[in-house]
PDB file of N, CA and C in Angstrom:
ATOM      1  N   UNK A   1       0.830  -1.185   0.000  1.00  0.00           N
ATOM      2  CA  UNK A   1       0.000   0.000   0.000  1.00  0.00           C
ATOM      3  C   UNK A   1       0.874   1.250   0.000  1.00  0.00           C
ATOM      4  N   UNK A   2       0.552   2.436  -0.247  1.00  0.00           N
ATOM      5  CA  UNK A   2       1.121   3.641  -0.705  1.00  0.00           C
ATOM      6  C   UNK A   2       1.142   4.166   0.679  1.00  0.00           C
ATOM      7  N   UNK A   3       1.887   5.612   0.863  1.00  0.00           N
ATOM      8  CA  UNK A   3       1.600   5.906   1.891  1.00  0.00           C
ATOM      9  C   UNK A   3       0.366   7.098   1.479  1.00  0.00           C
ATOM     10  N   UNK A   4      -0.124   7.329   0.784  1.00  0.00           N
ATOM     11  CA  UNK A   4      -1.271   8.367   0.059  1.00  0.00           C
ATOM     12  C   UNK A   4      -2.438   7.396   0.891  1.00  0.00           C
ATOM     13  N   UNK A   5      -2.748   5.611   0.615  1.00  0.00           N
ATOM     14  CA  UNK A   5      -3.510   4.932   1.177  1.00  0.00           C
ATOM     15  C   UNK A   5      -3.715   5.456   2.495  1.00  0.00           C
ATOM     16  N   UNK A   6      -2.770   5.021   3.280  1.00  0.00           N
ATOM     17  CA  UNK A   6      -3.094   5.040   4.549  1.00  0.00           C
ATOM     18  C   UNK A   6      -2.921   6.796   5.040  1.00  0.00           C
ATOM     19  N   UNK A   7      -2.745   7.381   4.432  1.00  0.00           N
ATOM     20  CA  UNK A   7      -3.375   9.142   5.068  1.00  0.00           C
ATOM     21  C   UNK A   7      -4.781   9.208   4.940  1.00  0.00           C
ATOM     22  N   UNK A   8      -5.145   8.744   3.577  1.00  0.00           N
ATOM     23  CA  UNK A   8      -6.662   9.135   3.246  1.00  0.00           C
ATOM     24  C   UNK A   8      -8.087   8.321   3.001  1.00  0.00           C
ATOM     25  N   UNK A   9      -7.070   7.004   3.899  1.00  0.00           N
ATOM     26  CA  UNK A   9      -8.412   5.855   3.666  1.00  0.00           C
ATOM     27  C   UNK A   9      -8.429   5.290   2.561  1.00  0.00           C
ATOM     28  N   UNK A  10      -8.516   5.840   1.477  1.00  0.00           N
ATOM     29  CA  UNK A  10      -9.050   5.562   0.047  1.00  0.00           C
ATOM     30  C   UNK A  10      -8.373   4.425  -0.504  1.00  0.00           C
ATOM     31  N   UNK A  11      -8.384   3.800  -1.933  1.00  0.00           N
ATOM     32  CA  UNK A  11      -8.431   2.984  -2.333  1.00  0.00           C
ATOM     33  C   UNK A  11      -7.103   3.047  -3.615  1.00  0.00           C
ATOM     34  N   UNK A  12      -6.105   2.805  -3.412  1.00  0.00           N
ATOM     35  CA  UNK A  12      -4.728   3.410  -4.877  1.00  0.00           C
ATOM     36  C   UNK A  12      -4.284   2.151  -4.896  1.00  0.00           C
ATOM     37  N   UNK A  13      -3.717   2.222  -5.915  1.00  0.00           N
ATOM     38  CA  UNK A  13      -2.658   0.943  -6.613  1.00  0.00           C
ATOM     39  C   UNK A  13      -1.339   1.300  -6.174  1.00  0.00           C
ATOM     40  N   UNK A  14      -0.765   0.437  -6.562  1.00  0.00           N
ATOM     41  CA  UNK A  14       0.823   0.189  -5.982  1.00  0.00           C
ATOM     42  C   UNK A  14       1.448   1.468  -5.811  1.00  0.00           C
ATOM     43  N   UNK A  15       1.130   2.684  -6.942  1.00  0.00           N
ATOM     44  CA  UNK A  15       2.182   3.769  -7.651  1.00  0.00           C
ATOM     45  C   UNK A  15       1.298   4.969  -7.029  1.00  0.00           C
ATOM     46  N   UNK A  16      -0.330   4.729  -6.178  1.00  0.00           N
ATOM     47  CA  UNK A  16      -0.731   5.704  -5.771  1.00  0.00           C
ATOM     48  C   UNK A  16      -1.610   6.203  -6.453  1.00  0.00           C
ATOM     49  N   UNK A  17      -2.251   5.704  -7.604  1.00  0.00           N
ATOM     50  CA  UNK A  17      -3.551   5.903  -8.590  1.00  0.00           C
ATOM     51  C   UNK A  17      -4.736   5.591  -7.811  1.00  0.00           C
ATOM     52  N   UNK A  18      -5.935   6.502  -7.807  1.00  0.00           N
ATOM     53  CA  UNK A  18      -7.287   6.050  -6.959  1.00  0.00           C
ATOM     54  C   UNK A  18      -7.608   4.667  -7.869  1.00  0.00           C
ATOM     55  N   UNK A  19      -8.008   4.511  -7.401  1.00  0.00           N
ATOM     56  CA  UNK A  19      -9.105   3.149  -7.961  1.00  0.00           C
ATOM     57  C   UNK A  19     -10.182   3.269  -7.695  1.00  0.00           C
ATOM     58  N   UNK A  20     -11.371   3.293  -8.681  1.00  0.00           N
ATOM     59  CA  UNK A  20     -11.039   3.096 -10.469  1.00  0.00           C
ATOM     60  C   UNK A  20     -10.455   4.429 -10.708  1.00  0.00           C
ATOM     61  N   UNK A  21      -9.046   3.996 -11.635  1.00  0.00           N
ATOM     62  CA  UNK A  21      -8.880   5.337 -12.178  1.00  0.00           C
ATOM     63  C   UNK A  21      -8.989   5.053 -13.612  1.00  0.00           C
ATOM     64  N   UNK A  22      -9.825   6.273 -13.863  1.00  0.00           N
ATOM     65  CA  UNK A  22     -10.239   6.412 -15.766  1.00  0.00           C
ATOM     66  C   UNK A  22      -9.857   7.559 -15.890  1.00  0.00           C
ATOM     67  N   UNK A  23      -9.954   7.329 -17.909  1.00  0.00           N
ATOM     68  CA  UNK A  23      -9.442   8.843 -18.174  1.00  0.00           C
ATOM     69  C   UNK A  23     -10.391   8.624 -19.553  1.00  0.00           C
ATOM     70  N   UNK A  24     -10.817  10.093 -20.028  1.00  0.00           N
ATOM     71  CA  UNK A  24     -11.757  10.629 -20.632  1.00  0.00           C
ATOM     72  C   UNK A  24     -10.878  11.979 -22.024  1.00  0.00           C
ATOM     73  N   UNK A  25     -10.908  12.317 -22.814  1.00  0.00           N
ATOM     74  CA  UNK A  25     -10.906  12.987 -23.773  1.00  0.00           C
ATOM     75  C   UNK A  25     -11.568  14.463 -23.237  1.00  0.00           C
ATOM     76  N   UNK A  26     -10.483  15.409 -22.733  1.00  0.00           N
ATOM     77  CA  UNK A  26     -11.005  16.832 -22.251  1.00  0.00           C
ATOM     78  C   UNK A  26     -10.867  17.983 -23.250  1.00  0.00           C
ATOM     79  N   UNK A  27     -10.394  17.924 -24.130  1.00  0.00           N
ATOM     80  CA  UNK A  27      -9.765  18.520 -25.368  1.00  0.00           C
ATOM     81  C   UNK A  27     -10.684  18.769 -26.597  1.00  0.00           C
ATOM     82  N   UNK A  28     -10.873  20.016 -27.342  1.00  0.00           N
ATOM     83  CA  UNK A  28     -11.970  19.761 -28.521  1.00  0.00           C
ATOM     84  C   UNK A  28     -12.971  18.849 -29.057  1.00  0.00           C
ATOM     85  N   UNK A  29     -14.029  19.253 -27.495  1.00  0.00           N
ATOM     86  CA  UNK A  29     -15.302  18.127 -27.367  1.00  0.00           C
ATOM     87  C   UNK A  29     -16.076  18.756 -28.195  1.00  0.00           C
ATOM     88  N   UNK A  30     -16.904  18.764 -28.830  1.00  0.00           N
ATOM     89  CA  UNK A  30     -18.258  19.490 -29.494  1.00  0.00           C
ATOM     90  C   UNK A  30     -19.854  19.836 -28.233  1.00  0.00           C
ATOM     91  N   UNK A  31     -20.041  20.782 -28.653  1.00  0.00           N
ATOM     92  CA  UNK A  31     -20.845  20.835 -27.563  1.00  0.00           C
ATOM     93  C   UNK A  31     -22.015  21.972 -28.565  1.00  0.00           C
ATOM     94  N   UNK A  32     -22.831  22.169 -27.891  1.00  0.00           N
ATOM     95  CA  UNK A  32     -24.168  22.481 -28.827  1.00  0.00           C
ATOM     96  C   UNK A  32     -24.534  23.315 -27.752  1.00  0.00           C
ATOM     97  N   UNK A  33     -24.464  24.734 -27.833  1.00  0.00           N
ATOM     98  CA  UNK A  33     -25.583  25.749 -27.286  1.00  0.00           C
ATOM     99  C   UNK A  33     -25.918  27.266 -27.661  1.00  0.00           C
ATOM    100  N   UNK A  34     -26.945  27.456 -27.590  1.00  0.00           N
ATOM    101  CA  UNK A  34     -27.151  28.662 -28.318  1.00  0.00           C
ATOM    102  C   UNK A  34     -27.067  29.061 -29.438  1.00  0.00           C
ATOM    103  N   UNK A  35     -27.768  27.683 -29.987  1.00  0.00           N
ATOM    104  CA  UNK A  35     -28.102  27.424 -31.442  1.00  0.00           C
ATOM    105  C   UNK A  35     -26.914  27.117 -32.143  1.00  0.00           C
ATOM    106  N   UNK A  36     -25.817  26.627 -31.715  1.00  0.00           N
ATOM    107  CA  UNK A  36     -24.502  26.266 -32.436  1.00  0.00           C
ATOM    108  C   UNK A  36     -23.986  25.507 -32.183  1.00  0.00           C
ATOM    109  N   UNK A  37     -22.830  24.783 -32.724  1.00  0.00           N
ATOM    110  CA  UNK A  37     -22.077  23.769 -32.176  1.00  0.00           C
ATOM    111  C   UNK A  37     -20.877  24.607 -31.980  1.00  0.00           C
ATOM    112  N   UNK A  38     -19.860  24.170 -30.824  1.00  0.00           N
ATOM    113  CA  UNK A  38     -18.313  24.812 -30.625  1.00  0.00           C
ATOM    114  C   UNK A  38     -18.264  23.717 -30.319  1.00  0.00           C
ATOM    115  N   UNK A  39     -16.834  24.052 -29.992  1.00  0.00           N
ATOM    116  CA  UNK A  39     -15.001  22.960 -29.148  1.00  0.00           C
ATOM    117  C   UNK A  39     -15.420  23.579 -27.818  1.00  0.00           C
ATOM    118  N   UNK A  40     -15.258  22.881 -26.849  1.00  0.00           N
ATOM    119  CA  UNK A  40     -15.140  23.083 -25.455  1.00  0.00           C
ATOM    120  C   UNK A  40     -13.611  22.375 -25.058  1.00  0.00           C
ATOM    121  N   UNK A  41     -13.086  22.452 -23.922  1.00  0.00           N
ATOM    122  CA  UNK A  41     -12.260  21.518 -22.782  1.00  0.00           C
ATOM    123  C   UNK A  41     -12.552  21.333 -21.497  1.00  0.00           C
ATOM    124  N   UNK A  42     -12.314  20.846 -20.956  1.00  0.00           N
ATOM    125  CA  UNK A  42     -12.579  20.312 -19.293  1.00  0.00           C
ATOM    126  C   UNK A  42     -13.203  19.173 -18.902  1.00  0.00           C
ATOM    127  N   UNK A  43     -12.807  19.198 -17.727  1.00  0.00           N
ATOM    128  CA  UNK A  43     -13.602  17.937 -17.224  1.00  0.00           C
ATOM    129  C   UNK A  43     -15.291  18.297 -17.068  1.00  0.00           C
ATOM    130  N   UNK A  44     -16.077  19.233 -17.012  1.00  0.00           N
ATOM    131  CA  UNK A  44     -17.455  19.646 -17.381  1.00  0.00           C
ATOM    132  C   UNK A  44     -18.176  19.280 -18.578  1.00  0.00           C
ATOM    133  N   UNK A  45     -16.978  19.565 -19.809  1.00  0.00           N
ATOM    134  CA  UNK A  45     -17.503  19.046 -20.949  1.00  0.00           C
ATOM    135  C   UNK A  45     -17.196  17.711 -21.198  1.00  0.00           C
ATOM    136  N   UNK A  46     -16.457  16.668 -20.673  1.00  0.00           N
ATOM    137  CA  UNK A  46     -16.081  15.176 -21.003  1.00  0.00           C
ATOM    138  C   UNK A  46     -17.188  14.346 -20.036  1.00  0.00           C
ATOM    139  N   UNK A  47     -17.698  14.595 -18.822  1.00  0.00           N
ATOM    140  CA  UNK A  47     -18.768  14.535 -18.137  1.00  0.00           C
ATOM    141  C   UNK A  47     -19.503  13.178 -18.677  1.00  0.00           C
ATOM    142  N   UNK A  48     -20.220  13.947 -19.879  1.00  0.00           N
ATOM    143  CA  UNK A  48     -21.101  13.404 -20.347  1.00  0.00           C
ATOM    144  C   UNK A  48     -20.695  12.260 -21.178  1.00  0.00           C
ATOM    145  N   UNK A  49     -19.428  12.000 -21.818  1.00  0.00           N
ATOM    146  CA  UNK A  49     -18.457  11.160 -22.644  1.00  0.00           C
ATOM    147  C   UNK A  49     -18.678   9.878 -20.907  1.00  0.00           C
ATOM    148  N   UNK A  50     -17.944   9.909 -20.176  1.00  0.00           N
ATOM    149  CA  UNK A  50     -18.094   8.881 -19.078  1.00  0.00           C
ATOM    150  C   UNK A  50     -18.930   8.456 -18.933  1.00  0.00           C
ATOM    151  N   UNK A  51     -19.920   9.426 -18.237  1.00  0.00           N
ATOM    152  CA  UNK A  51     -21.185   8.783 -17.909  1.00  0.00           C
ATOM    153  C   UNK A  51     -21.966   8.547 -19.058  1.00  0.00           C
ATOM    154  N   UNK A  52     -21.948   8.289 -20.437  1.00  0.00           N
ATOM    155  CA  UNK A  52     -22.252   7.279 -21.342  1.00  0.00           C
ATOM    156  C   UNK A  52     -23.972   7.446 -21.611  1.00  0.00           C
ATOM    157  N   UNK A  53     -24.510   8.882 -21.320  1.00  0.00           N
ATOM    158  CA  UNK A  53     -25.822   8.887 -21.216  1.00  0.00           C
ATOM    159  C   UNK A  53     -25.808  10.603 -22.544  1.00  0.00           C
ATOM    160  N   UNK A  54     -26.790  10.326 -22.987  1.00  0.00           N
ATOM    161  CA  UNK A  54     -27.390  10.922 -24.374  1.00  0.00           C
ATOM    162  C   UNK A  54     -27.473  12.430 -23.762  1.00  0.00           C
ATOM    163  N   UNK A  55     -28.128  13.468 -24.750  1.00  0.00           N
ATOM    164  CA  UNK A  55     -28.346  14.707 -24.391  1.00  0.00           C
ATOM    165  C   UNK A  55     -29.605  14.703 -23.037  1.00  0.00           C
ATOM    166  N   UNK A  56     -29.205  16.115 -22.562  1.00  0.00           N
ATOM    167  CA  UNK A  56     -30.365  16.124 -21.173  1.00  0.00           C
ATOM    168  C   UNK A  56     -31.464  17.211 -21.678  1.00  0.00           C
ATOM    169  N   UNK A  57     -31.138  18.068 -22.920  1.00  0.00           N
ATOM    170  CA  UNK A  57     -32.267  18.937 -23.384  1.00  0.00           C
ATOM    171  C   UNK A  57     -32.066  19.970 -22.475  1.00  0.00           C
ATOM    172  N   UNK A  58     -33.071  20.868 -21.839  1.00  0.00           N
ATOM    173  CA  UNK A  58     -33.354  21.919 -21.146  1.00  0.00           C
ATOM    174  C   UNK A  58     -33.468  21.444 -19.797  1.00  0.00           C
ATOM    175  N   UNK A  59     -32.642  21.707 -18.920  1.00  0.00           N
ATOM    176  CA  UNK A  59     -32.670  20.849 -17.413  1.00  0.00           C
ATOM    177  C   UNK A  59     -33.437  21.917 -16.215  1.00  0.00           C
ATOM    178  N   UNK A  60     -33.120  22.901 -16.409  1.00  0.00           N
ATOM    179  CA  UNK A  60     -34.010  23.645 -15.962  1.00  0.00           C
ATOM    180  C   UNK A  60     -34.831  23.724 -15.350  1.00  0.00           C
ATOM    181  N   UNK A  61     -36.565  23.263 -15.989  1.00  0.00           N
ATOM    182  CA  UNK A  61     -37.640  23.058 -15.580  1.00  0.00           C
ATOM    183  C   UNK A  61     -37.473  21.881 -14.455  1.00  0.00           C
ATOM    184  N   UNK A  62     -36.628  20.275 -14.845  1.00  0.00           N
ATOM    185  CA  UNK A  62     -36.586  19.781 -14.272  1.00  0.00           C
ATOM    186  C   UNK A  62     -36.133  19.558 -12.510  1.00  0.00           C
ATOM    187  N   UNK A  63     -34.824  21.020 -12.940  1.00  0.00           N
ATOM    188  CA  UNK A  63     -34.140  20.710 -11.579  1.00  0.00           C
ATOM    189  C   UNK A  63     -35.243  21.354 -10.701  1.00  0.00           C
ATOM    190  N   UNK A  64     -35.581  22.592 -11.092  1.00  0.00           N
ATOM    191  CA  UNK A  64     -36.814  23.451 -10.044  1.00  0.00           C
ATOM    192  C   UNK A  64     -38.129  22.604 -10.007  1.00  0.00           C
ATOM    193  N   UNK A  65     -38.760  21.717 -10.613  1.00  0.00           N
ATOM    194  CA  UNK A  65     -39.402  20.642 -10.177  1.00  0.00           C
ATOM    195  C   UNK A  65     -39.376  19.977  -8.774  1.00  0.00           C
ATOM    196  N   UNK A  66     -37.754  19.567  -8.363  1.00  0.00           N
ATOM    197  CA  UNK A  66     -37.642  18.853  -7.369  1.00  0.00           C
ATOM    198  C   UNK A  66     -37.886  19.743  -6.120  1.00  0.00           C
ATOM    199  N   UNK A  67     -37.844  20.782  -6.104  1.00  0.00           N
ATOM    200  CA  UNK A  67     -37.657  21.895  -5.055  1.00  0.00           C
ATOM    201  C   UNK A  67     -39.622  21.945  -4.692  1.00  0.00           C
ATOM    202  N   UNK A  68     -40.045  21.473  -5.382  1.00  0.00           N
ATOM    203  CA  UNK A  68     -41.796  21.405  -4.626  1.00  0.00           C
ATOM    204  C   UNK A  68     -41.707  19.896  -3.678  1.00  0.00           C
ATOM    205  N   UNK A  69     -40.951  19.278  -3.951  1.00  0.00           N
ATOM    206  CA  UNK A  69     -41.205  18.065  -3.742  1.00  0.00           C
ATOM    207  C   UNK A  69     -40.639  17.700  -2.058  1.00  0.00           C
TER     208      UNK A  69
END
């Protein structure tokens, strides 16, 4: 075990990598708003590349939905 393990509980491989560690494409993502497509970077825009789930549309309405509830 690392010594990173045993400071922070957590879960690393031999060299000190979390586990699971993944990596994602942060670099000239396409992204669609305001009637256009651009290049984005970050981990905000690769997000959606991981979690492997389709467009969310207008989220909006939805998130203030939960706030009656």
């Amino acid at each position: 075990m690392s010594a990173l393990a045993n400071s922070t509980g957590g879960i690393y491989n031999r060299i000190g990598r979390g586990v699971p560690d993944v990596a994602v494409v942060r670099d000239n993502i396409a992204v669609y708003g305001g009637g256009k497509f651009q290049l984005s970077e970050g981990t905000s825009a690769s997000t959606p590349i991981f979690a492997g789930k389709g467009p969310v549309g207008f989220l909006k309405p939805t998130l203030y939905g939960f706030s009656a509830v």
